[in-house]
Protein backbone atom coordinates (compact mmCIF):
# COMPACT_ATOMS: atom_id res chain seq x y z
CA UNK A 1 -40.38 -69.49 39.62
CA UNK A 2 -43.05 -71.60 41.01
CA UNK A 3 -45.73 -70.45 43.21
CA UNK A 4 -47.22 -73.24 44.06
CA UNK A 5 -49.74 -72.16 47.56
CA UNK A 6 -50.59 -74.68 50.41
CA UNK A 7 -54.69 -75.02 51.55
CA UNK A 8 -57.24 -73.65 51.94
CA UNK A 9 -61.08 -74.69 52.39
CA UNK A 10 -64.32 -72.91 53.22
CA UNK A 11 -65.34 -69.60 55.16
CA UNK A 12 -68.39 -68.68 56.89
CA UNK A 13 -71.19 -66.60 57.66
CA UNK A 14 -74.09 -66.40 59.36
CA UNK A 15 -77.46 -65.59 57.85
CA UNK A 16 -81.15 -64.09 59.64
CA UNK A 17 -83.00 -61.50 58.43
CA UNK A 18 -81.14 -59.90 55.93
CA UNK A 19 -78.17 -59.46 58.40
CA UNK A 20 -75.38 -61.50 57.77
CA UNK A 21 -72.12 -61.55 60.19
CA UNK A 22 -68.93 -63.40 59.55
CA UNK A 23 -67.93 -66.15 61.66
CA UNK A 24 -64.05 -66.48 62.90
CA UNK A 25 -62.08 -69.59 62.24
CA UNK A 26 -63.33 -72.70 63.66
CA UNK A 27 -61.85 -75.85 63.43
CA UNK A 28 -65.01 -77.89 64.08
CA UNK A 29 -66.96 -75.46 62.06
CA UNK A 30 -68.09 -77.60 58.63
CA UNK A 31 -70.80 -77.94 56.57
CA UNK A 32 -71.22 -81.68 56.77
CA UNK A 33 -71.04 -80.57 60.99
CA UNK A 34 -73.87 -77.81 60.48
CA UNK A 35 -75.97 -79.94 57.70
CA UNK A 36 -78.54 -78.93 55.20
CA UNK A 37 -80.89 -76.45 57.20
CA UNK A 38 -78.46 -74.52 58.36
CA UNK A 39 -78.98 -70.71 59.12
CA UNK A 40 -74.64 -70.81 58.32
CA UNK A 41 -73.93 -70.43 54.86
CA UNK A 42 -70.68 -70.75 53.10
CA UNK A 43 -67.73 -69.40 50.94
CA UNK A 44 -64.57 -70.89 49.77
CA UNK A 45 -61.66 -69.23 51.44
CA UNK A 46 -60.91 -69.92 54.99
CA UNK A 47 -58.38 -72.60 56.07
CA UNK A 48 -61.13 -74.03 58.22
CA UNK A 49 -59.12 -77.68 58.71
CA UNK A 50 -55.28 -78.61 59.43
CA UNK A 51 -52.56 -75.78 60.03
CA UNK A 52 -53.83 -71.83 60.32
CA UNK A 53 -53.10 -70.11 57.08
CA UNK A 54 -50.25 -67.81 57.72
CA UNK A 55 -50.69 -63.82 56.83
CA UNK A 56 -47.82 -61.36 56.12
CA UNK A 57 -47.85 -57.99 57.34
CA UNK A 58 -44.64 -55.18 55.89
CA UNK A 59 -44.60 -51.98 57.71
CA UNK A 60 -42.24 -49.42 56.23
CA UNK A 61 -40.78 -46.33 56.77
CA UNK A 62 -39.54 -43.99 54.26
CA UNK A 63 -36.85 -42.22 56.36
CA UNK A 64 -35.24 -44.89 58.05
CA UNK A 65 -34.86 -44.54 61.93
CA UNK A 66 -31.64 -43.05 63.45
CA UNK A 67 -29.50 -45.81 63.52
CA UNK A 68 -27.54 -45.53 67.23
CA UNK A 69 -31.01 -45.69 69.23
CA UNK A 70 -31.81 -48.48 66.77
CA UNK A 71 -29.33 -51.25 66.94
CA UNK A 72 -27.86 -52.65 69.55
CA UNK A 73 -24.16 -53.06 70.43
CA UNK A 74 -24.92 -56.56 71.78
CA UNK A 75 -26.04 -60.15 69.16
CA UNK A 76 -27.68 -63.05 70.19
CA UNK A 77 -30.19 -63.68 73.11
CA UNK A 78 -30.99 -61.40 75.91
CA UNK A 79 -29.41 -58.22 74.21
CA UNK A 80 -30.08 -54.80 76.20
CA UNK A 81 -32.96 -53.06 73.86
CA UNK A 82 -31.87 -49.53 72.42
CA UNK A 83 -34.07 -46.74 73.08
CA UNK A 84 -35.89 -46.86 69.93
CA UNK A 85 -36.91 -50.43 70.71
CA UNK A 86 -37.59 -50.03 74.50
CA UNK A 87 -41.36 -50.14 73.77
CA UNK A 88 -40.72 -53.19 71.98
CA UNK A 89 -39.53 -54.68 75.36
CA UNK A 90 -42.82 -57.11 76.36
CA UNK A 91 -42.08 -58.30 72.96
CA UNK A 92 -38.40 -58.95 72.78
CA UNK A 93 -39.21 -62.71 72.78
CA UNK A 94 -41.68 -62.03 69.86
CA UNK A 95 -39.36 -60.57 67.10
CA UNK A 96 -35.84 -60.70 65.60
CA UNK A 97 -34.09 -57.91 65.30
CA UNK A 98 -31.42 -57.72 61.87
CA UNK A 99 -28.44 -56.22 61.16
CA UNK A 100 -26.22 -56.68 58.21
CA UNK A 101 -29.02 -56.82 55.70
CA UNK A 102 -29.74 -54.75 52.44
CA UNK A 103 -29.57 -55.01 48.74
CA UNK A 104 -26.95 -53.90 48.11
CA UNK A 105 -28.66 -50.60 46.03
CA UNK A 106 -26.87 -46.71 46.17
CA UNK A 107 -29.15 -43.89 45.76
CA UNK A 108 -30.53 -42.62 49.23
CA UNK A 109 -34.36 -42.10 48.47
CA UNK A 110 -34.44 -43.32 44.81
CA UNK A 111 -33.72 -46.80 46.74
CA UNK A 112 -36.40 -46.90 48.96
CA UNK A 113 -38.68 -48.42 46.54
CA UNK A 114 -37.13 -51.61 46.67
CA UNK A 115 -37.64 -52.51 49.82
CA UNK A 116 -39.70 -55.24 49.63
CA UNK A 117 -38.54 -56.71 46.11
CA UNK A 118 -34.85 -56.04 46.09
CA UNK A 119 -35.19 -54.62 42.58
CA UNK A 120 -35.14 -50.74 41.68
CA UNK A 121 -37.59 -49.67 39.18
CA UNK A 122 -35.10 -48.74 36.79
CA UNK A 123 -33.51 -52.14 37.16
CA UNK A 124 -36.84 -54.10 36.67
CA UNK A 125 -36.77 -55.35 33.05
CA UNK A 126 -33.77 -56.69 33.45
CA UNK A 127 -35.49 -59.05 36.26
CA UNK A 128 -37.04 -62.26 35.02
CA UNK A 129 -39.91 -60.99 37.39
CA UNK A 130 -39.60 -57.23 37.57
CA UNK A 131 -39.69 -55.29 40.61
CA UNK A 132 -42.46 -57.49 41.97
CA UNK A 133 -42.67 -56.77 45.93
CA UNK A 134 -42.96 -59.74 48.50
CA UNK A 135 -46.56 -59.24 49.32
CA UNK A 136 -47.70 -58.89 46.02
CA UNK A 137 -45.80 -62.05 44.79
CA UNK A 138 -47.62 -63.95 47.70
CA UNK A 139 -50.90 -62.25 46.82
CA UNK A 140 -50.89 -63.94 43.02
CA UNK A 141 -51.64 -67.05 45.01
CA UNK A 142 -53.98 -66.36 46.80
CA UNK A 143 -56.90 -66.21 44.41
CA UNK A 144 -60.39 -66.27 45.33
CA UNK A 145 -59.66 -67.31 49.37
CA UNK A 146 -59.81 -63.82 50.34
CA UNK A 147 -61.93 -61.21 49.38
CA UNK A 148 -58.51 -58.97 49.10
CA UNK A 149 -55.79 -60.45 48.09
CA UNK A 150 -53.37 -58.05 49.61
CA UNK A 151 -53.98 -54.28 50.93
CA UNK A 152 -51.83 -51.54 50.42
CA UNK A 153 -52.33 -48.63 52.97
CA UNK A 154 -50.33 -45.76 52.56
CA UNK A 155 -50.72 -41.66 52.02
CA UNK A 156 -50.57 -40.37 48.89
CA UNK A 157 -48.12 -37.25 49.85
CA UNK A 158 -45.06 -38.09 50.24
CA UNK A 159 -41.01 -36.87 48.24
CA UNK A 160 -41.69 -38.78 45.52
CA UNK A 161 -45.74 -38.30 44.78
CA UNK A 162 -47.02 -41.13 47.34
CA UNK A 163 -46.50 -44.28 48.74
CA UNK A 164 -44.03 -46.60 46.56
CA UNK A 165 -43.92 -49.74 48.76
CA UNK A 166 -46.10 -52.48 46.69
CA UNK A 167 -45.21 -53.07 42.63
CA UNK A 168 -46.93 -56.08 40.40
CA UNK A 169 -44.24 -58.05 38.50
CA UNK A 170 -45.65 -55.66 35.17
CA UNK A 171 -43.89 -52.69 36.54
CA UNK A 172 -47.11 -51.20 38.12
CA UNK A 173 -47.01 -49.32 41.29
CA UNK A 174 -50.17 -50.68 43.66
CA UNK A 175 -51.90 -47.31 44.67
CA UNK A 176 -52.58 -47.52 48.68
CA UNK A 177 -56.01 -47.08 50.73
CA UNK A 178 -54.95 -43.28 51.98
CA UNK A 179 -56.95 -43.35 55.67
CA UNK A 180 -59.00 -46.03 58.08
CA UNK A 181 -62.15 -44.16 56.65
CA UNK A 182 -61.50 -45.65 52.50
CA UNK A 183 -60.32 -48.76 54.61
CA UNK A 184 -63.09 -49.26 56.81
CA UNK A 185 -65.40 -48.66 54.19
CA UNK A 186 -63.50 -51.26 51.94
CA UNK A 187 -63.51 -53.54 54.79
CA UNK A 188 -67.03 -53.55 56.26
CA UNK A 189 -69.62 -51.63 54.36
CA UNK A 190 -71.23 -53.51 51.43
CA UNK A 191 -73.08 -51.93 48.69
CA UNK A 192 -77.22 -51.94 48.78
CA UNK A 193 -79.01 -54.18 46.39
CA UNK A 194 -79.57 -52.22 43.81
CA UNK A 195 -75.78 -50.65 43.49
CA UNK A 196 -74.97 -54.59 43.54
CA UNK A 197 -76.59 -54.96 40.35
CA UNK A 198 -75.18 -52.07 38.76
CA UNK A 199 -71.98 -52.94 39.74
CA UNK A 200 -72.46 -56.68 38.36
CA UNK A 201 -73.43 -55.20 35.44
CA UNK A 202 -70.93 -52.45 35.22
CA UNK A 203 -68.04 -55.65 35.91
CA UNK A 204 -69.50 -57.93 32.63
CA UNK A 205 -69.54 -54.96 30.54
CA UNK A 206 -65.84 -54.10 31.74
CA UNK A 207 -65.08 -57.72 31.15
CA UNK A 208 -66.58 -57.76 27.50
CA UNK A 209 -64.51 -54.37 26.60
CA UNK A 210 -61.16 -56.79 27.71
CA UNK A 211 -61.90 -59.26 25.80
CA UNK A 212 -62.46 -56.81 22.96
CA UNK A 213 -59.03 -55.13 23.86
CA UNK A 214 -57.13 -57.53 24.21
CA UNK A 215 -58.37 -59.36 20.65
CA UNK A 216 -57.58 -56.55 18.79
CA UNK A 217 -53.86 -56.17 20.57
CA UNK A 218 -53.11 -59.54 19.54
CA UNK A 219 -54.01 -58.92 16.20
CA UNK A 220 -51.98 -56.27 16.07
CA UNK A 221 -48.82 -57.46 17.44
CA UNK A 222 -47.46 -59.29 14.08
CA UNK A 223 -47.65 -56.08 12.33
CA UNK A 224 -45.19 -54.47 14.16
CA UNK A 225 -41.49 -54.57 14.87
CA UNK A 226 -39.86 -55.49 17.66
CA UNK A 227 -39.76 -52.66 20.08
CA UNK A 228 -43.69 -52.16 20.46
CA UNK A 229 -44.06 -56.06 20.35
CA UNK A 230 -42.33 -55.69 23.60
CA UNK A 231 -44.34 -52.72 24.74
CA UNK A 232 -47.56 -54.58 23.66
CA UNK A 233 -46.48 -57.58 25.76
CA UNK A 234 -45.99 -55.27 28.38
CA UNK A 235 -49.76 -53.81 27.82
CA UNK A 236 -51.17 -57.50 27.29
CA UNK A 237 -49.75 -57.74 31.12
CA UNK A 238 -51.47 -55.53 32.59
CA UNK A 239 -54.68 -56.19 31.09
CA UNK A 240 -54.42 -59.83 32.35
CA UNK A 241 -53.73 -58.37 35.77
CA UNK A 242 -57.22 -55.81 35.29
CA UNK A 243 -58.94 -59.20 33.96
CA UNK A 244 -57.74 -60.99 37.44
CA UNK A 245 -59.07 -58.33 39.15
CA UNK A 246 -62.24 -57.88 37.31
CA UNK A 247 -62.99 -62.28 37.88
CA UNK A 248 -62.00 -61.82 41.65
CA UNK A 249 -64.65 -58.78 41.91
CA UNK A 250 -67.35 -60.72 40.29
CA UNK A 251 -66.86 -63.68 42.45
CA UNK A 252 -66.92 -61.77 45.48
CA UNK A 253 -69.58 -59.08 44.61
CA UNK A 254 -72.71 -61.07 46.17
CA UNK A 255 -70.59 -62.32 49.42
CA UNK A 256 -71.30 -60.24 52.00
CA UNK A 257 -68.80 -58.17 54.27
CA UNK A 258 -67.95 -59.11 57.78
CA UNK A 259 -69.39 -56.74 60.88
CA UNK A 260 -66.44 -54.42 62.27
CA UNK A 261 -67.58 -54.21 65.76
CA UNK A 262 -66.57 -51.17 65.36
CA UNK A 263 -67.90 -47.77 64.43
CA UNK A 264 -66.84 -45.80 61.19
CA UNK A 265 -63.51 -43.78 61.60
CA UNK A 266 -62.83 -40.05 60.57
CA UNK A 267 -59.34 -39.39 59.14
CA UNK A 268 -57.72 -37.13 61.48
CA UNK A 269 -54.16 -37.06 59.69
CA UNK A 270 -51.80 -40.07 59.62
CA UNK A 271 -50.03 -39.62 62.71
CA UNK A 272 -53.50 -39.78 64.83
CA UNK A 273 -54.77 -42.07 62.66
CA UNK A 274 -52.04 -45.06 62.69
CA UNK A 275 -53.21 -46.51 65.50
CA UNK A 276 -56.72 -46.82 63.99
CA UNK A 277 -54.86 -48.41 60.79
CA UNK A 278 -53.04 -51.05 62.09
CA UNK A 279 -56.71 -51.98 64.76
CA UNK A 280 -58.26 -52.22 60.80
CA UNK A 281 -55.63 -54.35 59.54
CA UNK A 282 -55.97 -56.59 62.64
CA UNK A 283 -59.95 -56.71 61.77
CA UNK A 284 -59.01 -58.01 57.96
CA UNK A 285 -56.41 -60.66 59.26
CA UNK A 286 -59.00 -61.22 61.76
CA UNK A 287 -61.78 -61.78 59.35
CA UNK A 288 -59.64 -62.86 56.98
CA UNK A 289 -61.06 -60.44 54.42
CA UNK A 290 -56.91 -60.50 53.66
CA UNK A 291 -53.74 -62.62 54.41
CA UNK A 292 -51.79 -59.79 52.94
CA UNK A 293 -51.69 -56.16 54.46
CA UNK A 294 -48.33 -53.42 53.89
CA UNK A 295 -48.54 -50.02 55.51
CA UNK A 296 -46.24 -47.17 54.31
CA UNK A 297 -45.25 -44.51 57.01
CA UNK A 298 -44.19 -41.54 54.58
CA UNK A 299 -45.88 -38.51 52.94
CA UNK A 300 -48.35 -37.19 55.86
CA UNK A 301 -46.92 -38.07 58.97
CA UNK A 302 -46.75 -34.52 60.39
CA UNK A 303 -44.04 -33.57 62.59
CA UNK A 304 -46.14 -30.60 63.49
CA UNK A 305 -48.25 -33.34 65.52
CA UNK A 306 -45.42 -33.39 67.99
CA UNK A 307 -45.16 -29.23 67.97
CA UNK A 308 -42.20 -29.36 66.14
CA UNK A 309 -41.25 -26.57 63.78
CA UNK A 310 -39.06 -28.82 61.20
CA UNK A 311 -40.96 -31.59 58.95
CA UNK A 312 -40.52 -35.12 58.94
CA UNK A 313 -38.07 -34.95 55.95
CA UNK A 314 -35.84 -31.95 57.29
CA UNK A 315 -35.04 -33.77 61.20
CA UNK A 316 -34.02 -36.81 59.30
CA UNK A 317 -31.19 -34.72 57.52
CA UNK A 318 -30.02 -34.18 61.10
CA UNK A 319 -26.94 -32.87 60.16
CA UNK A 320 -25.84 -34.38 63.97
CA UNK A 321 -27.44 -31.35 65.58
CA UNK A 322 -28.68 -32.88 68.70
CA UNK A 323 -31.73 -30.84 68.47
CA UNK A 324 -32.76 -32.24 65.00
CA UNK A 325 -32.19 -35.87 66.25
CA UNK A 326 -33.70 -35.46 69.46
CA UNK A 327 -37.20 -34.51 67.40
CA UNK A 328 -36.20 -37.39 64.98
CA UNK A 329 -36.20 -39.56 67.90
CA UNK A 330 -39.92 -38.23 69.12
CA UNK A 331 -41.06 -39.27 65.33
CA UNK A 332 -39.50 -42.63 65.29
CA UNK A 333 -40.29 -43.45 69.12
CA UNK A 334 -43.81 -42.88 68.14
CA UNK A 335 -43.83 -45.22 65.93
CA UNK A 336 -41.99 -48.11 67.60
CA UNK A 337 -45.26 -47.57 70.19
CA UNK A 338 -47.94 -48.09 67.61
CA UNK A 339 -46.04 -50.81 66.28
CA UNK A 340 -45.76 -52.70 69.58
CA UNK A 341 -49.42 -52.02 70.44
CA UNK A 342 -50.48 -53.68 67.24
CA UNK A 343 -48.15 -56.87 68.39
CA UNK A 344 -49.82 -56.59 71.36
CA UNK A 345 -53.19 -56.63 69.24
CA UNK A 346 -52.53 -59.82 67.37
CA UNK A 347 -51.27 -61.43 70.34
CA UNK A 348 -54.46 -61.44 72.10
CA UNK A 349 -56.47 -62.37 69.21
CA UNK A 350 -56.96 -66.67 69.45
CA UNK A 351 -56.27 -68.21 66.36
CA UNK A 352 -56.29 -71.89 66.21
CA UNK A 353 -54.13 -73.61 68.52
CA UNK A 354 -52.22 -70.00 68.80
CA UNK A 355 -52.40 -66.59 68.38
CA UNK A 356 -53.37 -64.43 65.22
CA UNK A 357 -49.39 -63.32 65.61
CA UNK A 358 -48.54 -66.79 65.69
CA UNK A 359 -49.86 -67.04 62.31
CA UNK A 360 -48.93 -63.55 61.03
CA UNK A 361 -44.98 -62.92 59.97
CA UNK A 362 -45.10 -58.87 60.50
CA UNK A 363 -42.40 -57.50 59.05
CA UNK A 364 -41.29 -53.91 60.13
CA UNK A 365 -38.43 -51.66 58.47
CA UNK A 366 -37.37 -49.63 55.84
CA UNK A 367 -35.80 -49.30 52.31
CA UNK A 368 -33.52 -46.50 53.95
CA UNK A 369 -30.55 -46.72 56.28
CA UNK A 370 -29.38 -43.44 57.09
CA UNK A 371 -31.22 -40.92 55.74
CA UNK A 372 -28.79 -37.67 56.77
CA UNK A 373 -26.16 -39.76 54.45
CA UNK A 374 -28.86 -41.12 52.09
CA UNK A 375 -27.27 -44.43 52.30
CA UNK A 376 -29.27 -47.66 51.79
CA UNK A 377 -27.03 -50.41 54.11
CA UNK A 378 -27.69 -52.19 56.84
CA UNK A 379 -31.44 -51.70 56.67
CA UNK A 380 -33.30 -51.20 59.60
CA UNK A 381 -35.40 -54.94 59.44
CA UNK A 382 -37.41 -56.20 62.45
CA UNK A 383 -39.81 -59.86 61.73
CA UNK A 384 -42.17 -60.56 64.10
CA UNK A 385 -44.71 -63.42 64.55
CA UNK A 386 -45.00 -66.42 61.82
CA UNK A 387 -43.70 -68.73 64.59
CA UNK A 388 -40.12 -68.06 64.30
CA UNK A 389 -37.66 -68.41 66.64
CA UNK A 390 -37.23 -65.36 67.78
CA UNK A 391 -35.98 -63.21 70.53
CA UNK A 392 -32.65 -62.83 69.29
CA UNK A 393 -30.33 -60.10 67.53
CA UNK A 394 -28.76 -61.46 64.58
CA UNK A 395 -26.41 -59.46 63.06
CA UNK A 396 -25.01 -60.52 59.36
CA UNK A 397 -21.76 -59.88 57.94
CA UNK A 398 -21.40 -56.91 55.70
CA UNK A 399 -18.55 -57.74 53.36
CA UNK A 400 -17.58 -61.07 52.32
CA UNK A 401 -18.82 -64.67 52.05
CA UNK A 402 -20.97 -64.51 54.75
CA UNK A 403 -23.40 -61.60 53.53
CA UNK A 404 -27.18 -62.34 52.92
CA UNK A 405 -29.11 -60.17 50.92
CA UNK A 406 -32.30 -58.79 52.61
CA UNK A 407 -34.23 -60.98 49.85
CA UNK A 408 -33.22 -63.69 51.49
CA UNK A 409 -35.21 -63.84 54.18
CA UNK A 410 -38.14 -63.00 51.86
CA UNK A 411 -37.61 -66.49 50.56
CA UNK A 412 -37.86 -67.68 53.94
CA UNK A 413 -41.22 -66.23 54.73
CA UNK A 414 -42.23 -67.09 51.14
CA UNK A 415 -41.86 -70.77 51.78
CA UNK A 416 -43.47 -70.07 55.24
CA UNK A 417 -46.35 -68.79 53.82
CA UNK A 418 -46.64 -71.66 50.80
CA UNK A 419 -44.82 -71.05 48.34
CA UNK A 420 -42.50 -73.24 46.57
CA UNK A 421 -39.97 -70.86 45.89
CA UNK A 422 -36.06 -70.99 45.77
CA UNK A 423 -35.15 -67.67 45.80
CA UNK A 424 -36.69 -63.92 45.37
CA UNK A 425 -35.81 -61.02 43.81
CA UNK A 426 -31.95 -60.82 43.96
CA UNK A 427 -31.65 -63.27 46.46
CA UNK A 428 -29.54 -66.48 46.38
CA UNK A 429 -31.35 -68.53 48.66
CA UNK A 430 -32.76 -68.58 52.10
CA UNK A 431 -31.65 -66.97 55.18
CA UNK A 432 -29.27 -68.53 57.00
CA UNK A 433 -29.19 -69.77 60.56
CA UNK A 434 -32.67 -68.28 60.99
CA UNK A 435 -36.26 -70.54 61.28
């Protein structure tokens, strides 16, 4: 598969006194514009010239959302909004809503995983590219642009020991940022001089002990048979994704962090502190610190938040007691708010000749259906942003010639994003009658 990326040129940041702020986007902002005495110095990253880099934000949801306040009864333009997108409604313009897409997977919350590769883990040798997950597939080209190639923000409680949204193509489960205090910290808060050095130092040294390691593995891989030669391939993978790491932490460690304009957050628990997650993420597309950003809703949203008695987990398996799916509803209503208020967020932020949603394709869902039937079809799959054209409910056959795989629109925002890629995951293509 080739991954071939579009762009990108130079970022930049302003220099006085030993305080040093990052600059937005500019298009008139160069160096041969500033010239040599400059208080502006520079890093390569930033699409500075030409066409706005686009970003790609996944939100999901490990539980689904209840599926009759979810989806309309109405396709195509000017559809009446269910309850459980009502606070989408300033917005209706601004997304596509999908019905009719999955992959096709059985096995209620040992599916979930797959949500943004199409692949189950247990399925992933057999893939010429494992369970790799969308973001993380556009994330191997972004090299050096960004001082992040992707975040992963997620709590580490959850039914199956944490979040399980974001894989490498080795197999390897990306561990999240837990709360906006690790993320703001990551973000915005650079180390002093002196821990600079150390950690310069402590990065060669972990480079040196790699190249060490992964001498002696290939020295050892004639002398066995061919079982471990495949494990040792699979261990020569990941340390060539630790040595990628390791070269994108040097280059970066004496660039200096954007300001936040913002003052350090406590975590307060996930449902309180979601709103301050997705104002961070906004900050790192902002600054672009990233162009990549998922955010798992799972293990520590509290339904005791909402002074109800039964957990997140036990109102899903409704068992059609109104009761249960009316406190369901207060859960997944909740979210629908947050998640309009942070379209509403990149919407005001200028970005070129647009909007920071403009150039963002935010993706919001889930790698469940139903969860009171544990069934994993007809996914619950919202895209917003990217420049689409949206506004519309387009609902996909089920059965038949006509079904689309959910991986298919991956391709599509693949290509949107820069890749030059025919199809993802187990995909056949592109989405159809969708641009």
């Amino acid at each position: 598969m080739s991954t071939r990326p579009h762009l990108s040129s130079r970022r930049f940041f302003l220099k006085s006194a030993g305080v040093t702020l990052a600059l937005p986007l500019m298009e008139s902002l160069t160096q041969k514009v500033l010239g040599a005495g400059s208080a502006v110095a520079s890093q390569a990253g930033a699409a500075v010239k030409g066409a706005r880099p686009q970003r790609i934000v996944a939100v999901g949801n490990a539980l689904g959302f209840y599926q009759p306040a979810f989806f309309p009864t109405q396709t195509g333009a000017g559809y009446d909004l269910p309850p459980l997108l009502q606070p989408l409604a300033e917005h209706q313009k601004d997304f596509t809503l999908f019905s009719g897409l999955d992959h096709g997977h059985k096995g209620g919350h040992f599916a979930i995983h797959s949500y943004l590769s199409g692949v189950r883990t247990m399925d992933a040798k057999g893939m010429p590219d494992g369970n790799i997950t969308l973001d993380q597939l556009a994330a191997e080209t972004i090299g050096g642009a960004t001082r992040f190639p992707s975040l992963t923000i997620g709590s580490e409680d959850g039914i199956h020991g944490g979040c399980l949204m974001s894989w490498t193509r080795s197999g390897t489960r990306v561990p999240p940022v837990p709360g906006p205090r690790e993320l703001f910290r990551k973000l915005f808060i650079s180390e002093a001089a002196a821990d600079r050095t150390r950690t310069q130092d402590r990065l060669a040294l972990q480079g040196s002990i790699l190249d060490a390691l992964h001498g002696d593995a290939k020295s050892l891989h004639t002398r066995l048979g061919k079982r471990d030669q495949e494990k040792l391939d699979e261990y020569f993978t990941s340390v060539r994704d630790v040595e990628k790491q390791l070269e994108l932490s040097k280059r970066w460690s004496d660039v200096p962090k954007p300001a936040p304009g913002m003052p350090e957050p406590e975590n307060t628990g996930f449902v309180s502190d979601l709103p301050v997650l997705y104002d961070l993420m906004a900050l790192a597309l902002q600054t672009d610190s990233t162009r990549i950003a998922t955010l798992e809703i799972a293990g520590g949203f509290e339904a005791s938040s909402f002074d109800l008695k039964k957990d997140y987990h036990a109102l899903s398996h409704h068992g059609q007691v109104q009761e249960n799916i009316d406190g369901l509803l207060r859960l997944e209503k909740y979210q629908m708010e947050q998640f309009a208020r942070f379209l509403t967020k990149l919407k005001s932020i200028e970005d070129g000749d647009g909007t920071l949603l403009d150039h963002s394709m935010v993706l919001f869902g889930s790698g469940m259906a139903n969860a009171n039937a544990h069934t994993n079809t007809n996914l619950p799959i919202i895209l917003a942003g990217g420049a689409f054209q949206h506004g519309q409910h387009r609902a996909y056959p089920m059965t038949g010639p006509g079904r689309q795989p959910l991986c298919n629109l991956y391709t599509t925002m693949l290509q949107r994003f820069g890749l030059e890629v025919d199809k993802f995951g187990i995909g056949s293509g592109t989405l159809t009658n969708f641009a």
